[in-house]
PDB file of N, CA and C in Angstrom:
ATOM      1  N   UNK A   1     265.089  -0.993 313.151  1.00  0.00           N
ATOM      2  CA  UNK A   1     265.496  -2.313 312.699  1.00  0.00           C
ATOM      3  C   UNK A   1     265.669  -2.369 311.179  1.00  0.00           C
ATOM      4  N   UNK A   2     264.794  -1.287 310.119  1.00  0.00           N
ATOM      5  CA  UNK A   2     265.100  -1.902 309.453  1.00  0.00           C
ATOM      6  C   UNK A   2     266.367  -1.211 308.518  1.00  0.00           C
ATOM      7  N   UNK A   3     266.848  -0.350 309.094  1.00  0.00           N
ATOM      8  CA  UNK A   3     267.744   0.486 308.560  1.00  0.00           C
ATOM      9  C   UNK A   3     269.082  -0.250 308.563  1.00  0.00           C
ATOM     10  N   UNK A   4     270.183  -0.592 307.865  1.00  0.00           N
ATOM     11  CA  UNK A   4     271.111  -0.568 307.988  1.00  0.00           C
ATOM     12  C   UNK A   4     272.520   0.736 308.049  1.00  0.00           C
ATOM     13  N   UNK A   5     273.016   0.423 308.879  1.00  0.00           N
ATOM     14  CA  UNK A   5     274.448   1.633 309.289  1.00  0.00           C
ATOM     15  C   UNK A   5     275.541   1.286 308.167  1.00  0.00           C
ATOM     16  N   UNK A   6     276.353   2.393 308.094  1.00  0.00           N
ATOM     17  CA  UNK A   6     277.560   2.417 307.191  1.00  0.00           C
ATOM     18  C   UNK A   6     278.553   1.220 307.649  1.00  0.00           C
ATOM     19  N   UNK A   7     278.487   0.692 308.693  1.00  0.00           N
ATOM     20  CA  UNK A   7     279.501  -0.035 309.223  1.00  0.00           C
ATOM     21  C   UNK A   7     278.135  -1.664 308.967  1.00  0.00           C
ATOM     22  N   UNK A   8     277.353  -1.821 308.949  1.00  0.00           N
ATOM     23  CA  UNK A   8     277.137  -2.933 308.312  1.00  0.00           C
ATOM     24  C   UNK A   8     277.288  -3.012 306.533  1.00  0.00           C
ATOM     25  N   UNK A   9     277.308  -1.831 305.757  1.00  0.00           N
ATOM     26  CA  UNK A   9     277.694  -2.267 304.642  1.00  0.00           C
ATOM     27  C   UNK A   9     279.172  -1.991 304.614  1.00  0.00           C
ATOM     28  N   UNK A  10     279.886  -1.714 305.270  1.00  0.00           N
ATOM     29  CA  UNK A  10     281.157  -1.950 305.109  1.00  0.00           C
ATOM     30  C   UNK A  10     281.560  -3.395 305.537  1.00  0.00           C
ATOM     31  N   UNK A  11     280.773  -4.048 306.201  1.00  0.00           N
ATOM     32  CA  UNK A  11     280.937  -5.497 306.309  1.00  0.00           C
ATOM     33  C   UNK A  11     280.922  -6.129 304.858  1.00  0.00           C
ATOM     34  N   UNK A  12     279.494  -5.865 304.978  1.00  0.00           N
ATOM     35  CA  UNK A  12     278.864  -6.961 303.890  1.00  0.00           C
ATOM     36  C   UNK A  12     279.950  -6.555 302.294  1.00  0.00           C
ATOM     37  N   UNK A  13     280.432  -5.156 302.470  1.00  0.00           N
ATOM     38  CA  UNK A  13     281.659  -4.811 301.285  1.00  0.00           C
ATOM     39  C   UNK A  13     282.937  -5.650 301.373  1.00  0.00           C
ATOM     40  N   UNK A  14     283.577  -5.928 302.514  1.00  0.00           N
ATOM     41  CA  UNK A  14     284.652  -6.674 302.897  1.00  0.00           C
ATOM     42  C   UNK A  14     283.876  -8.450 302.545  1.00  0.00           C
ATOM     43  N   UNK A  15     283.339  -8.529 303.145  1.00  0.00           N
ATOM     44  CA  UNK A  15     282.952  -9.670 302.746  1.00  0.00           C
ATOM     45  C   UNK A  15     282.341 -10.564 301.012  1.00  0.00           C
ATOM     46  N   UNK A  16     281.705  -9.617 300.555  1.00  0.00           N
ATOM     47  CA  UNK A  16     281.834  -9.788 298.906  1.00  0.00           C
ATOM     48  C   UNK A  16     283.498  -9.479 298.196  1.00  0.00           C
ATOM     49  N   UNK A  17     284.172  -8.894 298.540  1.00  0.00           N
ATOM     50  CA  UNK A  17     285.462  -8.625 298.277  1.00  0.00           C
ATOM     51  C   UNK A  17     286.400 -10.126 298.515  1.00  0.00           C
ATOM     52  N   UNK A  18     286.148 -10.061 299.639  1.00  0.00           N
ATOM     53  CA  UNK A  18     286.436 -11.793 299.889  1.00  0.00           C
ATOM     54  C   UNK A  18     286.497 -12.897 299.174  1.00  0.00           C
ATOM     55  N   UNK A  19     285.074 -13.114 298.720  1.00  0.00           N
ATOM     56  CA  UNK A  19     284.390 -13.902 298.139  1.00  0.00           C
ATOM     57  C   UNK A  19     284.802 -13.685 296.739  1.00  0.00           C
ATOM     58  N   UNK A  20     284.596 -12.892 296.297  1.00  0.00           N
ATOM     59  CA  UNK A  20     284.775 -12.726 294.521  1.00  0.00           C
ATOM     60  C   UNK A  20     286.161 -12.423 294.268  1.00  0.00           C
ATOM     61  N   UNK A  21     287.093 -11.517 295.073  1.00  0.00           N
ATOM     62  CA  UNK A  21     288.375 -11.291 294.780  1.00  0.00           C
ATOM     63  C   UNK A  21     287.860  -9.398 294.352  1.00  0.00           C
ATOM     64  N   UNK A  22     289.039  -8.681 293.691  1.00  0.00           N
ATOM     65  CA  UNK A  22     289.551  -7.684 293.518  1.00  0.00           C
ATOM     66  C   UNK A  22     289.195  -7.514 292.032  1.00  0.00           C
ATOM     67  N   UNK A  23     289.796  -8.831 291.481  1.00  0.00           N
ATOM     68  CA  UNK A  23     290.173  -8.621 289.913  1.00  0.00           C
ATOM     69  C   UNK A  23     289.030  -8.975 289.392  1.00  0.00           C
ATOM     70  N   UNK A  24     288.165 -10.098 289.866  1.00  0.00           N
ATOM     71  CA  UNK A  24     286.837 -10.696 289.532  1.00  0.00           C
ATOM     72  C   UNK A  24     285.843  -9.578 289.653  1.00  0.00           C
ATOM     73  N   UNK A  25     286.046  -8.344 290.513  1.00  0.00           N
ATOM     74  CA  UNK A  25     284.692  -7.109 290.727  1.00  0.00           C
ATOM     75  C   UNK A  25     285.461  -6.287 289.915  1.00  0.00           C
ATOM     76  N   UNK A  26     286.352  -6.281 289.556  1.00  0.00           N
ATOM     77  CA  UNK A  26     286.537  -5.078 288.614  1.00  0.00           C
ATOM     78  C   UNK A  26     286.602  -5.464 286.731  1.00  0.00           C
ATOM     79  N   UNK A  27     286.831  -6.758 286.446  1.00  0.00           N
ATOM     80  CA  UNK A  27     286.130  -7.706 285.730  1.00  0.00           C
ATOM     81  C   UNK A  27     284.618  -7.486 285.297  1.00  0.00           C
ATOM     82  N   UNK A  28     283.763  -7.746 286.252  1.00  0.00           N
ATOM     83  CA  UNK A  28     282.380  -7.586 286.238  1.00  0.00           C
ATOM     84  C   UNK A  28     281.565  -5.976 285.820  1.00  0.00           C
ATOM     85  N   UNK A  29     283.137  -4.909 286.722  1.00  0.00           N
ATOM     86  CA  UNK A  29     282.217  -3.478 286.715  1.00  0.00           C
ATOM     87  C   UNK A  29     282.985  -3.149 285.111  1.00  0.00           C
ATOM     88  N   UNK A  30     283.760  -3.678 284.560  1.00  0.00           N
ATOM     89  CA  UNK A  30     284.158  -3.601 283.055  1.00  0.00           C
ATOM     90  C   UNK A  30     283.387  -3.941 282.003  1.00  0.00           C
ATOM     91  N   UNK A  31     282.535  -5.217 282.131  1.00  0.00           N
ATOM     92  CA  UNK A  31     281.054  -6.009 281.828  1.00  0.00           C
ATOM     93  C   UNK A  31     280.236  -5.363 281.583  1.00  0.00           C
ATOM     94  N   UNK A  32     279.985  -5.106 282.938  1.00  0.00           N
ATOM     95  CA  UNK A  32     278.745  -3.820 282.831  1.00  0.00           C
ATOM     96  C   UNK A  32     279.444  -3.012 282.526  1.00  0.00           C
ATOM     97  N   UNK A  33     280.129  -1.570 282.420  1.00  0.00           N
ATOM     98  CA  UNK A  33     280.274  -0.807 281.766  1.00  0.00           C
ATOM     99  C   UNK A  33     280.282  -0.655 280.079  1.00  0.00           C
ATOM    100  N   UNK A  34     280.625  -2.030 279.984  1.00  0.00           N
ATOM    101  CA  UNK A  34     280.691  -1.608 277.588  1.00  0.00           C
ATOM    102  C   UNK A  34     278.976  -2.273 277.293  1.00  0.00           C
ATOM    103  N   UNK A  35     278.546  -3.195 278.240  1.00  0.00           N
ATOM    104  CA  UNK A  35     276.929  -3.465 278.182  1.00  0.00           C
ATOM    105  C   UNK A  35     275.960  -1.800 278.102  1.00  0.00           C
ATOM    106  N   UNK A  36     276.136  -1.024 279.221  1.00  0.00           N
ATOM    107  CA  UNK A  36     275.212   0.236 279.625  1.00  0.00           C
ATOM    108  C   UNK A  36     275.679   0.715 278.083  1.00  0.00           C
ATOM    109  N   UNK A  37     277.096   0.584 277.521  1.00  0.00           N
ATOM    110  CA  UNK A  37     277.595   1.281 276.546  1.00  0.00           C
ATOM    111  C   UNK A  37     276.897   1.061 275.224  1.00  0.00           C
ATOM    112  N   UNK A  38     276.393  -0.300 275.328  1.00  0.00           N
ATOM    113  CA  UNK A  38     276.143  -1.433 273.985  1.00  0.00           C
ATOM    114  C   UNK A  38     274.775  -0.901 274.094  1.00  0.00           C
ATOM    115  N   UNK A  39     274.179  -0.621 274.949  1.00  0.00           N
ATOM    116  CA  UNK A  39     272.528  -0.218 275.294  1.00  0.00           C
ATOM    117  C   UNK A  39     272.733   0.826 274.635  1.00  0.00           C
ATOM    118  N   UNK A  40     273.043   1.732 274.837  1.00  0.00           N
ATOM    119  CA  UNK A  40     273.266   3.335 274.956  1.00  0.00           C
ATOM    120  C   UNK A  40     273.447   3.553 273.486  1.00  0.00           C
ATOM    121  N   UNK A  41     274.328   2.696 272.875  1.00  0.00           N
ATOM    122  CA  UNK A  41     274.619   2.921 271.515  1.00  0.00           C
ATOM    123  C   UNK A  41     273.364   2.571 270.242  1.00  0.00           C
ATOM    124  N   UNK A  42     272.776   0.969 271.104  1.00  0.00           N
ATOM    125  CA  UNK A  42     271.217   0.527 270.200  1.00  0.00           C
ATOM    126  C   UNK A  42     270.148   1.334 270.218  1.00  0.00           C
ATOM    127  N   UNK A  43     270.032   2.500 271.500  1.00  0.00           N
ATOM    128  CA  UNK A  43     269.118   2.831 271.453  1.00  0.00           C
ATOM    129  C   UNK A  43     268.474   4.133 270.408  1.00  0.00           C
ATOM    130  N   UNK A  44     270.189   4.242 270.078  1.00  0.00           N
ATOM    131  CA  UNK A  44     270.172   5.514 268.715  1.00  0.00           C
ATOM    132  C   UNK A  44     269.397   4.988 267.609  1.00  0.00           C
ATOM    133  N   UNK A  45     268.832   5.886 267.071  1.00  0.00           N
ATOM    134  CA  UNK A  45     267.837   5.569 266.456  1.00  0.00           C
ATOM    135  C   UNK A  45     268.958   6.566 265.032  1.00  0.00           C
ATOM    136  N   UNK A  46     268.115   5.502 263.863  1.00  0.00           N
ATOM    137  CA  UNK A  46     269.235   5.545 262.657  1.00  0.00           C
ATOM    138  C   UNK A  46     269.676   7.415 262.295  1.00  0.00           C
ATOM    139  N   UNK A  47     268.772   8.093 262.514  1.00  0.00           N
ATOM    140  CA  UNK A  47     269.020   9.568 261.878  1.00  0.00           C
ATOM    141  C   UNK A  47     270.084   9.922 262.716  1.00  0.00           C
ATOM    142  N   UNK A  48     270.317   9.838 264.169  1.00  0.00           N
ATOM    143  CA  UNK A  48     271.508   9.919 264.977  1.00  0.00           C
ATOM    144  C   UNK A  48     272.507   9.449 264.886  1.00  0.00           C
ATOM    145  N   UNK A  49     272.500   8.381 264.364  1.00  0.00           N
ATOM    146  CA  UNK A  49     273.704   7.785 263.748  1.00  0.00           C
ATOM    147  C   UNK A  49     274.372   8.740 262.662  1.00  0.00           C
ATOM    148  N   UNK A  50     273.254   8.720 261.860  1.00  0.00           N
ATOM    149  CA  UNK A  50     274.259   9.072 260.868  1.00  0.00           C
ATOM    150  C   UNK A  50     274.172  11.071 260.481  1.00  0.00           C
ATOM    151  N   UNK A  51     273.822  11.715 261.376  1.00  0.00           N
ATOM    152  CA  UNK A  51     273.913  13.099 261.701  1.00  0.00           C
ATOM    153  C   UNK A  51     275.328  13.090 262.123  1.00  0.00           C
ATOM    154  N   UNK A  52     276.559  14.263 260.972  1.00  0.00           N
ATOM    155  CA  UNK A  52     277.809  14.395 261.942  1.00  0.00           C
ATOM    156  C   UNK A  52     277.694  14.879 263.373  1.00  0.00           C
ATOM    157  N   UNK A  53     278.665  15.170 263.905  1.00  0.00           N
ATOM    158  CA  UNK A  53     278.902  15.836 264.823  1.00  0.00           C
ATOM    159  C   UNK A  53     278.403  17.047 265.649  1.00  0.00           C
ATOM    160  N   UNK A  54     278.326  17.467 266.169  1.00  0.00           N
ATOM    161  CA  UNK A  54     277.399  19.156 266.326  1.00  0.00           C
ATOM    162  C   UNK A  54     278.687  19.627 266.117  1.00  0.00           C
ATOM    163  N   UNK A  55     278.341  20.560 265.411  1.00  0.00           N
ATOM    164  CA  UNK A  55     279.595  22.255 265.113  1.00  0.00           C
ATOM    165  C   UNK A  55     280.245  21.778 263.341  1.00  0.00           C
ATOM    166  N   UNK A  56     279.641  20.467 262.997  1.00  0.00           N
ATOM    167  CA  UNK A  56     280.730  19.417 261.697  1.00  0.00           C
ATOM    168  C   UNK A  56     279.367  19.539 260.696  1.00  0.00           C
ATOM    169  N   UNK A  57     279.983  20.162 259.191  1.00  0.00           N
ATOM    170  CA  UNK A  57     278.966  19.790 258.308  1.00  0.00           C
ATOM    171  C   UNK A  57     279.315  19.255 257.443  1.00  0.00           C
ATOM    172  N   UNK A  58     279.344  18.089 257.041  1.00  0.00           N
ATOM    173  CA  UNK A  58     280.286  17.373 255.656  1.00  0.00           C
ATOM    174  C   UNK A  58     280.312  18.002 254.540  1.00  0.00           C
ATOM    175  N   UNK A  59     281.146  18.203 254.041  1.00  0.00           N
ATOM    176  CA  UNK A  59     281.237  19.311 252.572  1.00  0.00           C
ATOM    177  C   UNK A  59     280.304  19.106 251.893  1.00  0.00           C
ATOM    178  N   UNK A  60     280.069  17.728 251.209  1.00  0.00           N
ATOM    179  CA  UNK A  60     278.993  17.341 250.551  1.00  0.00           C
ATOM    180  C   UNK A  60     277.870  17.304 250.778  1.00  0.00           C
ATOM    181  N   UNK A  61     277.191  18.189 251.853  1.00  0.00           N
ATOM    182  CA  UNK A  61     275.818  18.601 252.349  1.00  0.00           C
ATOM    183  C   UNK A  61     275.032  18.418 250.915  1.00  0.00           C
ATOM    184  N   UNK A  62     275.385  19.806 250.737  1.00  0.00           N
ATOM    185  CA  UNK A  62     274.804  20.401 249.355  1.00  0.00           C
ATOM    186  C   UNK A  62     273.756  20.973 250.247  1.00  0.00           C
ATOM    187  N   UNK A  63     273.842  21.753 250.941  1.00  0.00           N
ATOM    188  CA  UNK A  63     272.981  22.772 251.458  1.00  0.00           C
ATOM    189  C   UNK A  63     273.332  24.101 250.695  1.00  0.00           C
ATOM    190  N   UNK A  64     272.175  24.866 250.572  1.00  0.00           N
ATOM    191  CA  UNK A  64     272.391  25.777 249.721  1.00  0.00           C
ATOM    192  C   UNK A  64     271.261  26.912 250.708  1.00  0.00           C
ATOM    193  N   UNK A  65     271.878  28.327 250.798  1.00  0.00           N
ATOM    194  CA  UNK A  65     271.104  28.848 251.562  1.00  0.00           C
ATOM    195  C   UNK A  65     271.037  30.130 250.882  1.00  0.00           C
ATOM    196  N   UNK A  66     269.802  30.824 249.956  1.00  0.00           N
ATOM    197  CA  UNK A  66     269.872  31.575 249.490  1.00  0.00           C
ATOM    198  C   UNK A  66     268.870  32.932 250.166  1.00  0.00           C
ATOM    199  N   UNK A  67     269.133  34.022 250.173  1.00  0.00           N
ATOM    200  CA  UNK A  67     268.918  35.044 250.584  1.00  0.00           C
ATOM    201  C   UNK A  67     269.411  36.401 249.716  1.00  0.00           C
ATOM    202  N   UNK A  68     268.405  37.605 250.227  1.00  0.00           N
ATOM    203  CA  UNK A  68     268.677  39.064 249.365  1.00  0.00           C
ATOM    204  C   UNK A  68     269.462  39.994 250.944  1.00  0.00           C
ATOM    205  N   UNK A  69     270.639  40.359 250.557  1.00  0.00           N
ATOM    206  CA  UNK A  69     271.298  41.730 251.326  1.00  0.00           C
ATOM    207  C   UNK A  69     270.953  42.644 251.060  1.00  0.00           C
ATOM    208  N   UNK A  70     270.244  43.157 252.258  1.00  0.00           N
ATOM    209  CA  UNK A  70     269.950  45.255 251.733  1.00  0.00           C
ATOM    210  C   UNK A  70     270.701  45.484 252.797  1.00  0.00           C
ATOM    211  N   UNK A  71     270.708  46.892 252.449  1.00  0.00           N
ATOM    212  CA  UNK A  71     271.316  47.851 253.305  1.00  0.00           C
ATOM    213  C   UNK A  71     270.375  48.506 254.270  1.00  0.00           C
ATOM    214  N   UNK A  72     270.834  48.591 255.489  1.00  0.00           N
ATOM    215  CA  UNK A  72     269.805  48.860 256.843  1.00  0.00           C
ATOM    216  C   UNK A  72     270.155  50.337 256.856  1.00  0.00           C
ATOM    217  N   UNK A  73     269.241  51.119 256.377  1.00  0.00           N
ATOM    218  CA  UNK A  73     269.203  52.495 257.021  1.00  0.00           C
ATOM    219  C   UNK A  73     268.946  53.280 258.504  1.00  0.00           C
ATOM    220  N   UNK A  74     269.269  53.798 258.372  1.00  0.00           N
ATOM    221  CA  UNK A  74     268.698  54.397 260.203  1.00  0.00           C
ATOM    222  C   UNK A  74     267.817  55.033 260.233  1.00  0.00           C
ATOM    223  N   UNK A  75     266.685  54.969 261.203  1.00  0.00           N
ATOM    224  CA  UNK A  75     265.917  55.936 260.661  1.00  0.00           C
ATOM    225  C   UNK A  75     266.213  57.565 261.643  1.00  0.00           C
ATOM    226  N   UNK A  76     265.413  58.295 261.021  1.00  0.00           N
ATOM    227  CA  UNK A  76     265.606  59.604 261.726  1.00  0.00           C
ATOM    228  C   UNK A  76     264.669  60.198 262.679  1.00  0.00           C
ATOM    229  N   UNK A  77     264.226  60.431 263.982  1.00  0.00           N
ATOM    230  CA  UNK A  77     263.384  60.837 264.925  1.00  0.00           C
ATOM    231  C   UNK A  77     263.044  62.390 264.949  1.00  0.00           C
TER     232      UNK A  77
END
C-alpha cells in the first residue's frame, strides 16, 4: 500500500501539467535553476572569488621563485 507505481506518478505528472501549464513549470524550473546558482555563487567564500582560474596566473603576481641549477652526475657502480 504504501508504495506508489510509475503509472500513478505518471498521473499525478499529467495532472500537475494540467494545472500549472507547460510554460508556468518551465518558468518555475528556470527560478530554481539561477536561485541553486545564486546559492552556489554566495557560498564562495572571498579568497575563491578572487583566485584566477586554475592553469591562469595574472602577470602581476609578482611571484618570484628562486632556486640553484647543478648539474646531475651519474654515478658509477
Amino acid at each position: 500500500m504504501g508504495s506508489l507505481s510509475i503509472w500513478h506518478w505518471l498521473i499525478v505528472l499529467v495532472v500537475v501539467v494540467l494545472i500549472f501549464g507547460t510554460k508556468k513549470l518551465r518558468n518555475m524550473g528556470t527560478d530554481l535553476g539561477s536561485a541553486v546558482k545564486g546559492f552556489k555563487d554566495g557560498m564562495k567564500t572571498e579568497d575563491d572569488k578572487a583566485t584566477p582560474p586554475s592553469g591562469e596566473i595574472h602577470p602581476t603576481a609578482g611571484q618570484t621563485i628562486e632556486g640553484e641549477v647543478k648539474k646531475e652526475t651519474a654515478s658509477k657502480s
